[in-house]
C-alpha atoms as a PDB file:
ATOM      1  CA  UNK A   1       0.000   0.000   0.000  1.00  0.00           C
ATOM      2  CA  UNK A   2       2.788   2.611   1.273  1.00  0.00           C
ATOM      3  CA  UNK A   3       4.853   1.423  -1.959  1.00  0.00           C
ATOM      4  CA  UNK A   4       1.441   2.138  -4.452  1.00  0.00           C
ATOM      5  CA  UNK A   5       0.808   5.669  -2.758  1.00  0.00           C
ATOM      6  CA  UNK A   6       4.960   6.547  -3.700  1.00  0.00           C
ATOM      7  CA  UNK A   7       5.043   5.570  -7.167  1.00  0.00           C
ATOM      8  CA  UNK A   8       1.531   7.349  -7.772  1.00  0.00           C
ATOM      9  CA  UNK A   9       3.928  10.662  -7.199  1.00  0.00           C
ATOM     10  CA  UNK A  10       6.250   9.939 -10.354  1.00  0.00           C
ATOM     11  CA  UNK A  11       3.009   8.740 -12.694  1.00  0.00           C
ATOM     12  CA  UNK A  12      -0.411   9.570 -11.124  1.00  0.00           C
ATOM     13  CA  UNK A  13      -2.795   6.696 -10.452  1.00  0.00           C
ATOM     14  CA  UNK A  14       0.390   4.354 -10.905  1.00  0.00           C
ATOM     15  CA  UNK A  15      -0.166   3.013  -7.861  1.00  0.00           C
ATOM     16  CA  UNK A  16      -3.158   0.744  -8.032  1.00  0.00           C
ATOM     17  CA  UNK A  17      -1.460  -1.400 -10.898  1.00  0.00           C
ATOM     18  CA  UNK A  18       2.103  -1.356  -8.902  1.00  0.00           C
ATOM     19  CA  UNK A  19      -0.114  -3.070  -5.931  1.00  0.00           C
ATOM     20  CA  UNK A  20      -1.620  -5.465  -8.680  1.00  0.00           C
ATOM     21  CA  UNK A  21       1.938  -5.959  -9.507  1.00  0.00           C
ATOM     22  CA  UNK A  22       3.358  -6.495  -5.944  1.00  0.00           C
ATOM     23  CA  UNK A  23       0.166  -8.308  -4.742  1.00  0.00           C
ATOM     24  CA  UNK A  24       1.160 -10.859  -8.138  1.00  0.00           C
ATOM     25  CA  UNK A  25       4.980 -11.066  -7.192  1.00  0.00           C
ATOM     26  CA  UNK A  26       5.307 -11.936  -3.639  1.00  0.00           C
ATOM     27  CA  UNK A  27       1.926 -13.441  -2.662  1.00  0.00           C
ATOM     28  CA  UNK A  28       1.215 -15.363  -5.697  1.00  0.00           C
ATOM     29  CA  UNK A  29      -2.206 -13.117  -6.406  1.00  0.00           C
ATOM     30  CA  UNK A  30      -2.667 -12.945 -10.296  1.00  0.00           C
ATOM     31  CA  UNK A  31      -2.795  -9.630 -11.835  1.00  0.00           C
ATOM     32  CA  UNK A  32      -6.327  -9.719 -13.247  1.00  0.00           C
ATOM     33  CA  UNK A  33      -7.680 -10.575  -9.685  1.00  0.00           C
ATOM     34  CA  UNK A  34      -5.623  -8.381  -7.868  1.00  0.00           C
ATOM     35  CA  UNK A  35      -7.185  -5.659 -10.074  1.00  0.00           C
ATOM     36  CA  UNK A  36     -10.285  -7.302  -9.519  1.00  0.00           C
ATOM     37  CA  UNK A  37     -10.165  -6.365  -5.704  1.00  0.00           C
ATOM     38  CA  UNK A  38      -8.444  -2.786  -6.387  1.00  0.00           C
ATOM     39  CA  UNK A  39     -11.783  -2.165  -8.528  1.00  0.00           C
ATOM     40  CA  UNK A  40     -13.876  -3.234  -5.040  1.00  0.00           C
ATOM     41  CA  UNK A  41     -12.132  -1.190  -2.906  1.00  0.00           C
ATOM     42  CA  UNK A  42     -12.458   2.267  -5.106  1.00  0.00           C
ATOM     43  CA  UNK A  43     -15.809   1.551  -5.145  1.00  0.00           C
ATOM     44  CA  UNK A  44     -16.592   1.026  -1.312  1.00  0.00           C
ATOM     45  CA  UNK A  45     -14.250   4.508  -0.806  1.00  0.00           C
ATOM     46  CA  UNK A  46     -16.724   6.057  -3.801  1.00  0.00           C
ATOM     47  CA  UNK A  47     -19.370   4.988  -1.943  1.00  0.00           C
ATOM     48  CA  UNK A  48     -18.381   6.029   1.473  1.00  0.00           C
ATOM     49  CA  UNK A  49     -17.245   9.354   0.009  1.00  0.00           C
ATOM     50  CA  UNK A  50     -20.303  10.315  -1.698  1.00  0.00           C
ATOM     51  CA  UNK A  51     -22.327   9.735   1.345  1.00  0.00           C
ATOM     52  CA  UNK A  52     -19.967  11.917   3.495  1.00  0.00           C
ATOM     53  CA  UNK A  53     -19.974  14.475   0.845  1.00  0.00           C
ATOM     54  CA  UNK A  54     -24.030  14.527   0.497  1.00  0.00           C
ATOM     55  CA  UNK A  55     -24.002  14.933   4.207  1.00  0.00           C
ATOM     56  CA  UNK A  56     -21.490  17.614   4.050  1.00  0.00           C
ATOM     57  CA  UNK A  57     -23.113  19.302   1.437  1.00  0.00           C
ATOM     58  CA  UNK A  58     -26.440  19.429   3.232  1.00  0.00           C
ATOM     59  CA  UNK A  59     -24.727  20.153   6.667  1.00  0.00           C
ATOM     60  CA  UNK A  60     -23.301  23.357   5.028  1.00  0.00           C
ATOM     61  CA  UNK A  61     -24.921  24.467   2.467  1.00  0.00           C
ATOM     62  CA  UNK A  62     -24.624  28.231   2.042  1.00  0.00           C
ATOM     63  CA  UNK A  63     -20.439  27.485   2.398  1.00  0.00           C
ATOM     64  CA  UNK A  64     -20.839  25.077  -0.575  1.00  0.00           C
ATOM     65  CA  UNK A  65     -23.228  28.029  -2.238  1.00  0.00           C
ATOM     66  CA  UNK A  66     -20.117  30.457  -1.795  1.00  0.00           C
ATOM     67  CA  UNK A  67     -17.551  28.161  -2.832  1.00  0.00           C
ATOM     68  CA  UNK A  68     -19.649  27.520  -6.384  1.00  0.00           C
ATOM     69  CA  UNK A  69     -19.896  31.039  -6.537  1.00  0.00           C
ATOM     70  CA  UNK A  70     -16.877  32.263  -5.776  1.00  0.00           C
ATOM     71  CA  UNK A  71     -14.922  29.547  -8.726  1.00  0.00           C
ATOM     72  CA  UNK A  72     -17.447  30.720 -11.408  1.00  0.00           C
ATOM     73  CA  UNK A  73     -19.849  28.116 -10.936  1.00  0.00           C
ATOM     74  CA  UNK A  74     -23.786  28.400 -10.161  1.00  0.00           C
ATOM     75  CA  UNK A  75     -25.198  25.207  -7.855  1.00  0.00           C
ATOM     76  CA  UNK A  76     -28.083  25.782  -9.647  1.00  0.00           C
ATOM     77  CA  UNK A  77     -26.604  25.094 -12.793  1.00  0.00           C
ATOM     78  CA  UNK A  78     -24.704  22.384 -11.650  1.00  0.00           C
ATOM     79  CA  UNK A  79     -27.897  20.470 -10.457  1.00  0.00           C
ATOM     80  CA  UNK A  80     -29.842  21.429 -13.606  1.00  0.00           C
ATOM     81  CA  UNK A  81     -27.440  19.109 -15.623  1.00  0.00           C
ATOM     82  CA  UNK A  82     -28.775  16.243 -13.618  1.00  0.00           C
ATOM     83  CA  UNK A  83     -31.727  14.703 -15.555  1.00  0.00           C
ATOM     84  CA  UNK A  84     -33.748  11.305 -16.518  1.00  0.00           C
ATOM     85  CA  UNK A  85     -33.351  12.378 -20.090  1.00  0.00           C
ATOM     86  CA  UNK A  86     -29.312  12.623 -19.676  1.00  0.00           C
ATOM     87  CA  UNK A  87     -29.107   9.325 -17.568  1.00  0.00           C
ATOM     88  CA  UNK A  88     -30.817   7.428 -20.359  1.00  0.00           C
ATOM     89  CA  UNK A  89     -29.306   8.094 -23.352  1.00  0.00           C
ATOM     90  CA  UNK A  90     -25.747   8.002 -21.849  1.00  0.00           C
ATOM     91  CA  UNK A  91     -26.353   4.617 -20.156  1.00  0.00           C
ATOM     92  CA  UNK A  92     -27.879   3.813 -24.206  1.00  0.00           C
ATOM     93  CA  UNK A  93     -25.054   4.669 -25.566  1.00  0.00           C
ATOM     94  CA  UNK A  94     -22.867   2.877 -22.997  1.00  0.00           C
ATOM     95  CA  UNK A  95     -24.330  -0.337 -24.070  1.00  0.00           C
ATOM     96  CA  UNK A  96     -24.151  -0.220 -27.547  1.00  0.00           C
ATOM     97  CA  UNK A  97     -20.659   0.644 -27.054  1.00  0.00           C
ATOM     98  CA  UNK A  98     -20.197  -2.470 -25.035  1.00  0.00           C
ATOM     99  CA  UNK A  99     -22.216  -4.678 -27.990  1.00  0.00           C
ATOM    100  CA  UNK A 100     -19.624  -3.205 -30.352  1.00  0.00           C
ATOM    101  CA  UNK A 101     -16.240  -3.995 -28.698  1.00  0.00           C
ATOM    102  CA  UNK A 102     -17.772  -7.682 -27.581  1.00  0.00           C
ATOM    103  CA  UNK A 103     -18.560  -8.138 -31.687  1.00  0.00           C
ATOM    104  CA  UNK A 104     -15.283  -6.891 -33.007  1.00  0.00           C
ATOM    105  CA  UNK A 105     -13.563  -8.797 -29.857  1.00  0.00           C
ATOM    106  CA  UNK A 106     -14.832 -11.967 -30.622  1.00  0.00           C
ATOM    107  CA  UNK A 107     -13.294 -11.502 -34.224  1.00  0.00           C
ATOM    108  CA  UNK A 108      -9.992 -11.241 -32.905  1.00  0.00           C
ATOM    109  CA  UNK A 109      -7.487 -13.313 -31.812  1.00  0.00           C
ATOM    110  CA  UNK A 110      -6.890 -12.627 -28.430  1.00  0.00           C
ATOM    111  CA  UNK A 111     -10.906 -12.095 -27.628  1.00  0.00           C
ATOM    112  CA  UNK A 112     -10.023 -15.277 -25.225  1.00  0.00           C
ATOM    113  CA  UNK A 113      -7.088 -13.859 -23.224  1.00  0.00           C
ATOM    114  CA  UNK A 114      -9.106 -10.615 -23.011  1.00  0.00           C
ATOM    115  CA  UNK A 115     -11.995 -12.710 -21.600  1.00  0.00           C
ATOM    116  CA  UNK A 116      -9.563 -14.707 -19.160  1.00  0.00           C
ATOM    117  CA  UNK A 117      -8.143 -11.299 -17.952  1.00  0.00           C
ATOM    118  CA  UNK A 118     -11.777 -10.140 -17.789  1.00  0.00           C
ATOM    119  CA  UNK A 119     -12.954 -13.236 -15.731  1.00  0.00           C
ATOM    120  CA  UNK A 120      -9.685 -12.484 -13.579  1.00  0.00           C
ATOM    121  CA  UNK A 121     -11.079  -9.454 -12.718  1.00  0.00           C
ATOM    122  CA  UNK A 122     -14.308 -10.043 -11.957  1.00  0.00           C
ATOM    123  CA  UNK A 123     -12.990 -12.676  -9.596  1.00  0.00           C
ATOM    124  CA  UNK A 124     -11.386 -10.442  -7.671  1.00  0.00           C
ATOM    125  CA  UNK A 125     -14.979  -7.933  -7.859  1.00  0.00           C
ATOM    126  CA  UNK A 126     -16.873 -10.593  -6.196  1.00  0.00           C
ATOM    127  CA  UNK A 127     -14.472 -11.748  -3.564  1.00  0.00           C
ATOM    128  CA  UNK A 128     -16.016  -9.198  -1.188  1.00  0.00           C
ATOM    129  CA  UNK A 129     -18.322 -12.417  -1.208  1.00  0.00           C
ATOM    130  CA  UNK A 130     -16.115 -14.119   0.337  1.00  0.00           C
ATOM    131  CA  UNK A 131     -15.398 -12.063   3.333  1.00  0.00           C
ATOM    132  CA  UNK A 132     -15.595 -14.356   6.170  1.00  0.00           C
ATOM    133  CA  UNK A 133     -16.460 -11.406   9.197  1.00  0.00           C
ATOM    134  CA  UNK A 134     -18.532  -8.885   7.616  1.00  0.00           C
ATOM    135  CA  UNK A 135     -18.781  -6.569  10.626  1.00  0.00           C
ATOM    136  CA  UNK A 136     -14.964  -6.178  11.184  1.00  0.00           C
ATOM    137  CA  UNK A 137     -14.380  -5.024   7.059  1.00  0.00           C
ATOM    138  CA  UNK A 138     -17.482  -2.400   7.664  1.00  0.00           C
ATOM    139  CA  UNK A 139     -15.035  -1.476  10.855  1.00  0.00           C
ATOM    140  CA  UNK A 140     -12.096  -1.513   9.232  1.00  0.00           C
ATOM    141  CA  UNK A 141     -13.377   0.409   6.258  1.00  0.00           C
ATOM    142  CA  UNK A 142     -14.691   3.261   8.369  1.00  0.00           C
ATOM    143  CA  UNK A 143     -11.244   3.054  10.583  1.00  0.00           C
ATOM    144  CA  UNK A 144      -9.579   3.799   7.657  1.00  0.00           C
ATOM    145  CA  UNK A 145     -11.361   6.592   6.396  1.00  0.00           C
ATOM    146  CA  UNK A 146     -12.052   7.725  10.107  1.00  0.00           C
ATOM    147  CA  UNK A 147      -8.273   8.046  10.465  1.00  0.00           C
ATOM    148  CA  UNK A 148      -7.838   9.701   7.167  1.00  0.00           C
ATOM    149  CA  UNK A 149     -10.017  12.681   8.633  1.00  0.00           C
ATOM    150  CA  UNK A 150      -8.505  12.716  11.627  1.00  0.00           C
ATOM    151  CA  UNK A 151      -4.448  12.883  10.482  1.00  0.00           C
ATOM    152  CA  UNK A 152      -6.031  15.648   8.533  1.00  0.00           C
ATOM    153  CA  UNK A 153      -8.275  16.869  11.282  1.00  0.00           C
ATOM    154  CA  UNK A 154      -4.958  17.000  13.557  1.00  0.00           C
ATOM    155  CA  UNK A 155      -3.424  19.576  11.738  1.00  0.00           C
ATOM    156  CA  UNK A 156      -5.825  22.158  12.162  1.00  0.00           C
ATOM    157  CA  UNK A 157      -4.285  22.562  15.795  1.00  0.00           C
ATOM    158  CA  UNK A 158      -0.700  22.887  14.594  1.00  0.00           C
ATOM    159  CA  UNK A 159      -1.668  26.796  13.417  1.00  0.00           C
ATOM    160  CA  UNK A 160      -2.982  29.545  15.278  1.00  0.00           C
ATOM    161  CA  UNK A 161      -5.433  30.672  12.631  1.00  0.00           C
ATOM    162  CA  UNK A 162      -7.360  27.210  11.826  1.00  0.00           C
ATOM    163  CA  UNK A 163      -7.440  25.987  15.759  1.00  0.00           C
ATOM    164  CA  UNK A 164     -10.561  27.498  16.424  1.00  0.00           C
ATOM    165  CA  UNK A 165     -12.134  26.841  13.115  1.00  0.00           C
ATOM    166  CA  UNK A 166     -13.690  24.014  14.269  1.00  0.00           C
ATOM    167  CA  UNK A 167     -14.810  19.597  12.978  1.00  0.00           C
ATOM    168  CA  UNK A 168     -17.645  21.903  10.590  1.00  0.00           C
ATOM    169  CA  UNK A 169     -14.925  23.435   8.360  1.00  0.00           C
ATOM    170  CA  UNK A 170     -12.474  20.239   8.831  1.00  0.00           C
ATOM    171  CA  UNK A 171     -14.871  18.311   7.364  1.00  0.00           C
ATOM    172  CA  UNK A 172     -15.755  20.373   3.799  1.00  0.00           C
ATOM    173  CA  UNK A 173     -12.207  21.183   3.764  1.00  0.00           C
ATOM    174  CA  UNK A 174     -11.662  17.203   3.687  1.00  0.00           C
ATOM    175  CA  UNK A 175     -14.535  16.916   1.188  1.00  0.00           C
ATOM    176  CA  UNK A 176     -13.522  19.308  -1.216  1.00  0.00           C
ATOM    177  CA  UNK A 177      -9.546  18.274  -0.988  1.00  0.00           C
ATOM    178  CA  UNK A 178     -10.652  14.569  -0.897  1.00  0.00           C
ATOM    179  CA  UNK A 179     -12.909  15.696  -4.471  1.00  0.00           C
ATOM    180  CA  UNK A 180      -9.818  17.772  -5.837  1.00  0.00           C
ATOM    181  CA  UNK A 181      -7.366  14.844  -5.684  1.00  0.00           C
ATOM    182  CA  UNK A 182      -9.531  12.759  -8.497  1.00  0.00           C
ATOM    183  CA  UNK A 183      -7.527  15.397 -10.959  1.00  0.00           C
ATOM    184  CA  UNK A 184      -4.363  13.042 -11.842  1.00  0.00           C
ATOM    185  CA  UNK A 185      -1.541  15.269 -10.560  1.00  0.00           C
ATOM    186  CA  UNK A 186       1.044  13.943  -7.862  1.00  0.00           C
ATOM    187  CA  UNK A 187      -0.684  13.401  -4.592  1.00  0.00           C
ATOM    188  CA  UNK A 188      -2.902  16.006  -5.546  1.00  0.00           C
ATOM    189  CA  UNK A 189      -0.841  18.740  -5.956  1.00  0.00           C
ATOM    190  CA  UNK A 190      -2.737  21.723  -7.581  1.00  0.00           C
ATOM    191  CA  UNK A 191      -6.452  20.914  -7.223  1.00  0.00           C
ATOM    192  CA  UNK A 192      -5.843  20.159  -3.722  1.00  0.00           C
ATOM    193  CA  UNK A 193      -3.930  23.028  -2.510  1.00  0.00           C
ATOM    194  CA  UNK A 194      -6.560  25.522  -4.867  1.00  0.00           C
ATOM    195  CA  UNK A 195      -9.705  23.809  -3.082  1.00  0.00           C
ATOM    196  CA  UNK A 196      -8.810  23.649   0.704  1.00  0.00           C
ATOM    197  CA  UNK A 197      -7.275  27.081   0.083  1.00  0.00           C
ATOM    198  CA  UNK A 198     -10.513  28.646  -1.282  1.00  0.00           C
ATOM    199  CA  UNK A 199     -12.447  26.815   1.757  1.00  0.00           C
ATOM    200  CA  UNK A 200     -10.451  28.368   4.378  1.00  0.00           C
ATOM    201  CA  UNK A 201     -10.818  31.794   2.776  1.00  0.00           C
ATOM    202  CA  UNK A 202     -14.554  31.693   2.942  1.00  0.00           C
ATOM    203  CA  UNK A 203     -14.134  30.491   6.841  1.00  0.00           C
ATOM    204  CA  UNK A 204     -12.213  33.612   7.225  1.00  0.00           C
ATOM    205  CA  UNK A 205      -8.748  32.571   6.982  1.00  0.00           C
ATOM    206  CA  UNK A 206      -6.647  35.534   5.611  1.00  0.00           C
ATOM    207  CA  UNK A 207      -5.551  35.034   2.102  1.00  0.00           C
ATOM    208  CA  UNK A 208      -1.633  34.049   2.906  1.00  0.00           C
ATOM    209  CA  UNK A 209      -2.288  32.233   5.825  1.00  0.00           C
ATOM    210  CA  UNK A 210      -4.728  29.833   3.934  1.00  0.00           C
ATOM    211  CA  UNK A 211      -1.454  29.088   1.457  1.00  0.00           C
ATOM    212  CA  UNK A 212       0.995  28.348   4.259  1.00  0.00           C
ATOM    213  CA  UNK A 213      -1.339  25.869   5.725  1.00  0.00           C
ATOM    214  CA  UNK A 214      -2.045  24.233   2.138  1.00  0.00           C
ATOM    215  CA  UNK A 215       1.973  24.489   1.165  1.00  0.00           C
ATOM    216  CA  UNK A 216       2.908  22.878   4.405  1.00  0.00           C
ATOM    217  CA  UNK A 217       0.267  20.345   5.255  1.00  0.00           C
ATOM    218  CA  UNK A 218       0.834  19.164   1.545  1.00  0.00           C
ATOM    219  CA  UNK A 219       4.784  19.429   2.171  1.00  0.00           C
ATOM    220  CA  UNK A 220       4.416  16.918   5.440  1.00  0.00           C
ATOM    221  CA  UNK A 221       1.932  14.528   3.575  1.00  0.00           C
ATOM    222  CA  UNK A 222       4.134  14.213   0.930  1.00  0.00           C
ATOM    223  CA  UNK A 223       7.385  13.374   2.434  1.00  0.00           C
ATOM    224  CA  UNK A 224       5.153  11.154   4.559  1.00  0.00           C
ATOM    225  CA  UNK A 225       4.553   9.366   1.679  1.00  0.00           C
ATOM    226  CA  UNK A 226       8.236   9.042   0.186  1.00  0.00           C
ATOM    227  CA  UNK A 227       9.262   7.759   3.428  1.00  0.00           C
ATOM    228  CA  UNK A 228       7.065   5.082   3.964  1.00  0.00           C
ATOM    229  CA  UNK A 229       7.459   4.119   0.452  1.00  0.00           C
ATOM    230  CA  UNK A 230      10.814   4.289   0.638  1.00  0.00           C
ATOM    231  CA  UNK A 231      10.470   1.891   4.068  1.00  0.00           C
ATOM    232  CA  UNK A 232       7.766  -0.214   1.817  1.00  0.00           C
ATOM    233  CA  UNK A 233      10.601  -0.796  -1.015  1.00  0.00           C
ATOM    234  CA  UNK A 234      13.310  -1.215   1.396  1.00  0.00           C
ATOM    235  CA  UNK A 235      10.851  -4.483   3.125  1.00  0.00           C
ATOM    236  CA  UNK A 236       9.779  -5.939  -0.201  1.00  0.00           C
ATOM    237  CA  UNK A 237      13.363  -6.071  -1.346  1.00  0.00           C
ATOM    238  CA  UNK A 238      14.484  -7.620   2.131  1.00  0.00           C
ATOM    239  CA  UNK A 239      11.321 -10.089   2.138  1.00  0.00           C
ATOM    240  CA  UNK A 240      11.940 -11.206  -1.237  1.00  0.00           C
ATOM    241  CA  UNK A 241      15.894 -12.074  -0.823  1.00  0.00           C
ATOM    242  CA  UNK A 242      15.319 -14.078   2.673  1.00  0.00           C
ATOM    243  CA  UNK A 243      12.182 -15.742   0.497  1.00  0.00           C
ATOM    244  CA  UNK A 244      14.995 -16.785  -2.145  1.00  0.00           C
ATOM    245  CA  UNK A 245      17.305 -17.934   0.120  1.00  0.00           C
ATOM    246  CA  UNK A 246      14.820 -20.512   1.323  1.00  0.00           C
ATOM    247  CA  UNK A 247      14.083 -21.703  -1.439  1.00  0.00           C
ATOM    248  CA  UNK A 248      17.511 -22.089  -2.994  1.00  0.00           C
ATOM    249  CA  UNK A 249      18.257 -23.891   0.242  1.00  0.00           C
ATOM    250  CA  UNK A 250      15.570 -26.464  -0.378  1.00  0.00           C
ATOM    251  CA  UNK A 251      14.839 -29.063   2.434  1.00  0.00           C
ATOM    252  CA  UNK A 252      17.441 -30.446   5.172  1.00  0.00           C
ATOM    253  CA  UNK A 253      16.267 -33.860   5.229  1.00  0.00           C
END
């Protein structure tokens, strides 16, 4: 995990396939359904995000109002492109793209290692299936994303000017950073440090004060990141060579 976050700074979104990759290396995992289970997991955190962020949004409404505002967009606009009408002929269209690649697929040769990797895949999808304590992955899942807030949360007290601000503007600051970082830039940087930036502004924070707390939060997070990837690497590569060595040294008797 620490090794995926690291290499998603030199090539954005990197990381997911280096995980398939180590997941395929050292536990035996094949790529397809190590995917497979990457695909799960993004979905559970979409899901779990986009309940946090409806809750937000309703929670604190007028800030969200502002921030729209404030970027050159209109809510009301922004809802208005929501419609039956849109879902419909997109999902349409979806499918008849799908009928199209299976037909020309099926007239190539590799049509059955796409459909092996495919089946890989989907292997992976469903092995949420096959978790064998249900409760403890809901805990888990919420522990992780519980602690995410809170390492973020934390931070607030390290300045002067965003101690008293409060869990309200913690929270849509972690909503809006937490929507910025879907833009593929490294860890975020850019979208990130623009939308928590503009949310502190509207909560009062001045204007330069606002960018030292984006720089240097960003800063720590970052180097957080190389380090324990760096550590990550560092185990793999130990891990591996003592996995060798038993091998090559086969059994004593």
């Amino acid at each position: 995990m620490f090794l995926s976050y690291a290499a998603s700074l030199v090539i954005p979104r990197i990381g997911e396939f280096t995980r398939c990759g180590v997941l395929k290396r050292y536990d035996g995992v094949s790529f397809a359904k190590a995917l497979g289970t990457v695909v799960t997991e993004r979905a559970i955190d979409t899901l779990l995000m986009a309940v946090v962020t409806a809750l937000t949004l309703l929670l604190q409404m007028n800030v969200f109002s502002t921030f729209f505002n404030k970027t050159g967009t209109s809510l009301g606009s922004v809802m208005s492109r929501f419609s039956v009408t849109g879902y419909l002929v997109t999902a349409a269209c979806a499918i008849a793209v799908l009928f199209l690649l299976h037909i020309l697929l099926k007239k190539l040769s590799i049509y059955n290692k796409v459909k092996a990797t495919l089946g890989g895949i989907w292997q992976g999808v469903i092995s949420l299936k096959g978790v064998r304590n249900t409760p403890l992955f809901i805990f888990y899942t919420l522990g992780i994303w519980v602690s995410y807030f809170l390492h973020y949360y934390l931070t607030f007290f390290c300045f002067d000017f965003t101690a008293g601000l409060g869990l309200e503007c913690a929270l849509v600051t972690f909503v809006v950073g937490s929507i910025a970082v879907i833009v593929p830039t490294p860890n975020g940087a850019g979208p990130w440090h623009f939308a928590v930036k503009t949310m502190l502004i509207l909560y009062g924070v001045a204007d330069n004060n606002a960018l030292y707390f984006v720089l240097i939060v960003h800063a720590v997070q970052t180097l957080l990141v190389i380090a324990l990837g760096i550590y990550a690497w560092a185990a793999l590569a130990f891990t591996g060579k003592k996995s060798a060595g038993r091998q090559a040294a086969g059994p004593l008797a």
